[in-house]
Protein backbone atom coordinates (compact mmCIF):
# COMPACT_ATOMS: atom_id res chain seq x y z
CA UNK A 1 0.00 0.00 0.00
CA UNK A 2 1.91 3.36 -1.01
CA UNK A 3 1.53 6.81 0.49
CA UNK A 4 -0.13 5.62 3.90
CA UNK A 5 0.45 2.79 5.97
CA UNK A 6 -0.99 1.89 8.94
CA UNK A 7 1.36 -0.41 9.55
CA UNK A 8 -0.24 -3.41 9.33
CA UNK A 9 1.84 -6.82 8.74
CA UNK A 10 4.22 -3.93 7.33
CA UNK A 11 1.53 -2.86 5.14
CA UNK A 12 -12.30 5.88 -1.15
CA UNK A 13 -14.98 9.24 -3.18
CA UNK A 14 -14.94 11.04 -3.54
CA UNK A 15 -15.41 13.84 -6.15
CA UNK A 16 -16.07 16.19 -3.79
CA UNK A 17 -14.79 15.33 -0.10
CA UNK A 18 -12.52 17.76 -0.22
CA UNK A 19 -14.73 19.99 -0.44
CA UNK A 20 -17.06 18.98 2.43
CA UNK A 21 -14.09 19.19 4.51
CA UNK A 22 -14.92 22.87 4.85
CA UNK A 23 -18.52 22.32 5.30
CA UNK A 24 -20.24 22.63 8.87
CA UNK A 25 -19.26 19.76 10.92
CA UNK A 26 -21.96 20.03 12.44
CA UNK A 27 -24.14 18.64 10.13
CA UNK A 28 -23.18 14.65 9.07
CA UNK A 29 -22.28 14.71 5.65
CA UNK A 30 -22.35 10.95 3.65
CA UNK A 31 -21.64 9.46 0.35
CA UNK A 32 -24.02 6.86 -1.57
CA UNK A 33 -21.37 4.25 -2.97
CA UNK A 34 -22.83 1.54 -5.57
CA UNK A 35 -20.76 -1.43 -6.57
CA UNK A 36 -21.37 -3.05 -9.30
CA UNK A 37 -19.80 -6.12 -10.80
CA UNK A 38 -20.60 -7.61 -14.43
CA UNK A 39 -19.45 -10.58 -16.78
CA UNK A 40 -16.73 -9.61 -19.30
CA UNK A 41 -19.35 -10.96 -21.87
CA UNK A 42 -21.79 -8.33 -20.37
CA UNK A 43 -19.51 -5.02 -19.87
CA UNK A 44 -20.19 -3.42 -23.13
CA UNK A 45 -24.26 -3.88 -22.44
CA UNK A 46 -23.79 -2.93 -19.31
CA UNK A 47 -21.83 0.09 -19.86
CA UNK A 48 -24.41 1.45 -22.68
CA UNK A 49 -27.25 0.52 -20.53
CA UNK A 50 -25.49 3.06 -18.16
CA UNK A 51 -24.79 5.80 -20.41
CA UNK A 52 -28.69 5.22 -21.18
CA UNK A 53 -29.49 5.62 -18.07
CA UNK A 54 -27.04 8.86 -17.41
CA UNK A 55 -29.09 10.23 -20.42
CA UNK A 56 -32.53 9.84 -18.63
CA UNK A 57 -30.98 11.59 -15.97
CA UNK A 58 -30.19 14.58 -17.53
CA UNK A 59 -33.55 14.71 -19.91
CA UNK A 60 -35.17 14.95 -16.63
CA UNK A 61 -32.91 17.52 -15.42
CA UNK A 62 -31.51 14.92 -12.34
CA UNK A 63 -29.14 17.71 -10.12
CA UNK A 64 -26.86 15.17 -8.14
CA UNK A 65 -23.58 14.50 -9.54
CA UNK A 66 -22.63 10.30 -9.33
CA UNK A 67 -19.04 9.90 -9.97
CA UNK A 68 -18.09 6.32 -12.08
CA UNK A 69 -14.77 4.58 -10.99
CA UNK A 70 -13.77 1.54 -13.29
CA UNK A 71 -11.72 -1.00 -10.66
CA UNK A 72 -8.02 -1.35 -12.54
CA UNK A 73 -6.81 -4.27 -9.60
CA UNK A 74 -8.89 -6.35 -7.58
CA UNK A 75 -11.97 -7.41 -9.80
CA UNK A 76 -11.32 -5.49 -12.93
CA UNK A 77 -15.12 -6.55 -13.80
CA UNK A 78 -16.57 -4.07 -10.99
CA UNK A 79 -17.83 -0.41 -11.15
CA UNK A 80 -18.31 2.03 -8.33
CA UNK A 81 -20.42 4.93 -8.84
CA UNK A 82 -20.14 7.50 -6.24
CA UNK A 83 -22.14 10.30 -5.11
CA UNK A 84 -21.57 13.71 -4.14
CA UNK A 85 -21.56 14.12 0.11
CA UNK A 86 -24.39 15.04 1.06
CA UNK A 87 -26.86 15.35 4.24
CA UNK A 88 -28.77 12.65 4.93
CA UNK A 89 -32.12 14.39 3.77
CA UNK A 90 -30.89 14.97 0.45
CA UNK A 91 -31.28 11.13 -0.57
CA UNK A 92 -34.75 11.42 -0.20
CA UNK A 93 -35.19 14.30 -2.44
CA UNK A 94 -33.49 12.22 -5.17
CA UNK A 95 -35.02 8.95 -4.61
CA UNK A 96 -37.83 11.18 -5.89
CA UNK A 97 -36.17 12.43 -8.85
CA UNK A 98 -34.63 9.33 -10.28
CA UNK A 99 -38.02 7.39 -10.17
CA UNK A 100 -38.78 8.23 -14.00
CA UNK A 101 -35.36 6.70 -14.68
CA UNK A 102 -36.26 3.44 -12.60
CA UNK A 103 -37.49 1.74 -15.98
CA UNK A 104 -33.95 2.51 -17.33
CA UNK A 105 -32.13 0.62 -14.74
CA UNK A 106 -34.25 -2.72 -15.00
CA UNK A 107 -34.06 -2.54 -18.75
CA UNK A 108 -30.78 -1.57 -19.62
CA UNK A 109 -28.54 -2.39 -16.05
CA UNK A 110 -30.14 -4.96 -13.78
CA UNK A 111 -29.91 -7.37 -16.56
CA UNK A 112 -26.31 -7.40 -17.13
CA UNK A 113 -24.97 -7.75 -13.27
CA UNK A 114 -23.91 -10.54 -11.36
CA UNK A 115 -24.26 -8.48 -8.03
CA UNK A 116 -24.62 -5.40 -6.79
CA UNK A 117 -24.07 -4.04 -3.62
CA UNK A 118 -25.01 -0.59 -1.80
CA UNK A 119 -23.83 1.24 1.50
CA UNK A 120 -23.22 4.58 2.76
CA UNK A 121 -19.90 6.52 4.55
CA UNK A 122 -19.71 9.41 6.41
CA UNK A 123 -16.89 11.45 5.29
CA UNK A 124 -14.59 12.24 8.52
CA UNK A 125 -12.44 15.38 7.99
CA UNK A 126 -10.67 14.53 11.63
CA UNK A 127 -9.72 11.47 10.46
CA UNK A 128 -8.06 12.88 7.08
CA UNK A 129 -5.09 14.61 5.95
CA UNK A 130 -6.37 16.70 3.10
CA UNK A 131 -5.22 20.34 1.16
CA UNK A 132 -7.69 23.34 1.55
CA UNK A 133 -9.93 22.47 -1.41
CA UNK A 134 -8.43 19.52 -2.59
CA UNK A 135 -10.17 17.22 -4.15
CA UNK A 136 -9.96 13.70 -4.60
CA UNK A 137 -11.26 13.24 -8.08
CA UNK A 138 -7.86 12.61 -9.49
CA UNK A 139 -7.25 9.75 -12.59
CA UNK A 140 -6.62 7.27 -9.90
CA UNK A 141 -7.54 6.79 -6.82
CA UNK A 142 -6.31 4.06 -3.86
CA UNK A 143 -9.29 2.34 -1.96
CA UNK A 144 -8.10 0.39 1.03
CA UNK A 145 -10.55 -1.56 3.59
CA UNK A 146 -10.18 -1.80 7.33
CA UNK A 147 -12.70 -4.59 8.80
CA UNK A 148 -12.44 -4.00 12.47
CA UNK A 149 -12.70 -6.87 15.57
CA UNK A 150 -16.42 -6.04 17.09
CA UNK A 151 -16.86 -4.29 19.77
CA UNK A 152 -17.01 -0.97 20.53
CA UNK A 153 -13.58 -0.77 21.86
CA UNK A 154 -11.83 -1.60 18.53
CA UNK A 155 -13.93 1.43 17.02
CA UNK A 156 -12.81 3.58 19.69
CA UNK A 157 -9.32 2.71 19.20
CA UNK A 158 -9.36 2.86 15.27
CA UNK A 159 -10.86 6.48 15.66
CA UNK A 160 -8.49 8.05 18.32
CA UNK A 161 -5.11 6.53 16.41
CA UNK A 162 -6.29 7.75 13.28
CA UNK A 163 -7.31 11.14 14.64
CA UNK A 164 -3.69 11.47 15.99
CA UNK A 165 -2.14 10.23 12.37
CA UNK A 166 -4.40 12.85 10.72
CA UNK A 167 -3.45 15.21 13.43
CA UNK A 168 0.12 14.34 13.34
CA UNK A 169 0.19 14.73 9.46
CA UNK A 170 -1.30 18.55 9.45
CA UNK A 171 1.62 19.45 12.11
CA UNK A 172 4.10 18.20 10.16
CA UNK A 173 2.41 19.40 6.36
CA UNK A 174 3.14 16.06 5.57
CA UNK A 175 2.78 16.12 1.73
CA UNK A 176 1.01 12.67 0.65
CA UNK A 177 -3.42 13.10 1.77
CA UNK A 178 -6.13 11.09 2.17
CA UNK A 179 -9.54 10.94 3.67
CA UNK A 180 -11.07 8.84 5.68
CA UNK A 181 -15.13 8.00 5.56
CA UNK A 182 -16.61 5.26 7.78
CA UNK A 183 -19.38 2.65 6.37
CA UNK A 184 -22.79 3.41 7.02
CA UNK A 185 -25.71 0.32 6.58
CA UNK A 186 -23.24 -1.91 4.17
CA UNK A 187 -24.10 -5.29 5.41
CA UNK A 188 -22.48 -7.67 7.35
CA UNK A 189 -19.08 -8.04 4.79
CA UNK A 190 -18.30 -4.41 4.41
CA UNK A 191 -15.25 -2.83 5.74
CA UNK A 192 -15.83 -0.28 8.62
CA UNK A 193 -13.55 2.28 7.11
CA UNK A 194 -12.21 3.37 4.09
CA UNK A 195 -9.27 4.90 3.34
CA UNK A 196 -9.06 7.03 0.30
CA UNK A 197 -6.07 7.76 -1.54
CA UNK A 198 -5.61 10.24 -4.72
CA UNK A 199 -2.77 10.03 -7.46
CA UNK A 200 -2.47 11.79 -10.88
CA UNK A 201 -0.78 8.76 -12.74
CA UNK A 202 0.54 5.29 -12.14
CA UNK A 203 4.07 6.30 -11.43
CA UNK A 204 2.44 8.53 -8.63
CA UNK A 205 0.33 5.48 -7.44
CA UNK A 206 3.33 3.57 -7.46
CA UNK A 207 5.72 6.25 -5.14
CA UNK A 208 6.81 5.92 -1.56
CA UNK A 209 6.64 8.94 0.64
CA UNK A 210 9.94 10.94 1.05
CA UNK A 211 8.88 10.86 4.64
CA UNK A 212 6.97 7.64 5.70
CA UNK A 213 4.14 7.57 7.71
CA UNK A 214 5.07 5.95 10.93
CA UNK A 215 8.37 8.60 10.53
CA UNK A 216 6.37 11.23 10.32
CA UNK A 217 4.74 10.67 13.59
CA UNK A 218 7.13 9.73 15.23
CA UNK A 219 8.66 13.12 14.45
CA UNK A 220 5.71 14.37 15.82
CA UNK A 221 5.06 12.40 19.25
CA UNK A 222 8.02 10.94 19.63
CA UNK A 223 9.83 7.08 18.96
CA UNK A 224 7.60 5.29 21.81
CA UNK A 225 4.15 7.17 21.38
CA UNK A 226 4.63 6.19 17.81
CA UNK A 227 5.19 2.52 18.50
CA UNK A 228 1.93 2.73 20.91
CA UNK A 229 -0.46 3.49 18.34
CA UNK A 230 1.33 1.39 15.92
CA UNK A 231 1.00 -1.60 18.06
CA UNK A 232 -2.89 -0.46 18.68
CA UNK A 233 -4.11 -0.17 14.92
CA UNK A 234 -2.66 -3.64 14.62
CA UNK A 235 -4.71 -5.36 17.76
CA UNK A 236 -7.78 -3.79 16.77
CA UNK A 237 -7.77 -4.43 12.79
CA UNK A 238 -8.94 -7.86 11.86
CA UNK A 239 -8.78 -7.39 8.04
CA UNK A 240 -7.08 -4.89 5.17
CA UNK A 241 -7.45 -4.95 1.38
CA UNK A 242 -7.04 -2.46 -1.32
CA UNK A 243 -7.36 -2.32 -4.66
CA UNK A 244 -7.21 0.78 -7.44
CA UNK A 245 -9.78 2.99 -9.32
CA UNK A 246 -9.53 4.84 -12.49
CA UNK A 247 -11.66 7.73 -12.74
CA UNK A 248 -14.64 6.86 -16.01
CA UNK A 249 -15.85 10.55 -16.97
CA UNK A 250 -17.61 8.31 -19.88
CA UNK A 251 -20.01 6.43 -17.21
CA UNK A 252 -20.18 9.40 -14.76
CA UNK A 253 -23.43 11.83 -14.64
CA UNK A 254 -22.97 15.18 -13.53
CA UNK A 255 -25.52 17.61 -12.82
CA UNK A 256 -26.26 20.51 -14.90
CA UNK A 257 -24.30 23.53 -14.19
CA UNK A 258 -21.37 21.60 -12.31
């Protein structure tokens, strides 16, 4: 995993996070996240079926922005289609204004998926390292998964060594971001957190920090507070993946006048 690691065995959405960084914290902002996955003989039905349904969209003048992400590792068969953050009232408003474009889905989607799953995250700016007004709709983007152990505790403990990383990282200007959002109604096999990584190209997927993360801390609190939180991400975390999305502005809808 480049840029940030938790330090696990040694070891995310997005278009507009950045910008709800700056937005009152007051108010729970979350992202609708769709995954889809589809048979290699289905992805060019699919993928028309979605630009169909894009089209509906905008004929009935649909004003939320869903980003599409193409998976490059991991299952290269899957699609994520993001939405902007939002509070939680605004998914009922457009429930209501992509019913005429229901029709579309079950016609020219539905038919061509072997699954499709659905959850919410709540975009955490104290748990992220991000520049004023950055944004992570970059070409690529790094999605990694933290499953927790249950219990409250492991939460708790997840939260407050994150919180210090982010914390630690805006002390220091440390010059490699990414946000954090937590999983809202997944299911039982979703990851609690998600850690969101942007990059510009594959070399810059592919580069360590000058500075690495666990350094860069321990710069900050010092060699044996370091080592403490190190050793307390790893008791809590029961499972980490990640894989890589490209950016699809071909399969992405965005709202007039954005």
């Amino acid at each position: 995993m480049k840029h940030v690691t938790f330090g696990l065995a040694s070891a995310l959405l997005f278009s507009c996070i950045g910008t709800s960084m700056a937005a009152d914290n007051a108010k729970p902002m979350v992202i609708r996240v769709y995954n889809d996955s589809v048979a290699p003989a289905d992805q060019e039905a699919y993928e028309a079926g979605t630009k169909a349904f894009n089209q509906c969209l905008s004929q009935h003048g649909f004003k939320y922005t869903w980003s599409a992400w193409t998976h490059e590792t991991g299952d290269t068969y899957a699609y994520s289609y993001v939405s902007d953050p939002l509070p939680w009232a605004a998914f009922d408003a457009m429930r209501t204004a992509g019913k005429p474009c229901e029709g579309a889905i079950r016609s020219g989607i539905n038919p061509h998926l072997k699954s499709e799953t659905s959850a919410f995250m709540e975009v955490h700016p104290e748990l992220s390292h991000m520049a004023k007004g950055q944004s992570l709709n970059q070409p690529y983007i790094d999605v990694i998964y933290f499953k927790l152990k249950p219990g409250h505790e492991a939460h708790e403990t997840f939260v407050d060594v994150v919180k210090k990383i982010s914390a630690a990282a805006d002390k220091a200007k440390w010059p490699n971001y990414f946000a954090t959002t937590e999983v809202r109604e997944g299911g039982p096999d979703t990851p609690n957190f998600l850690v969101l990584i942007p990059s510009k190209s594959w070399e810059e997927v592919g580069k360590e920090p000058d500075t690495p993360l666990w350094t860069m801390v321990e710069n900050v609190y010092g060699k044996e507070e370091a080592q403490s939180m190190r050793k307390s991400l790893n008791e809590v975390v029961a499972e980490q993946s990640s894989h890589v999305d490209a950016f699809s502005a071909d399969l992405t809808y965005k709202a007039p006048g954005k």
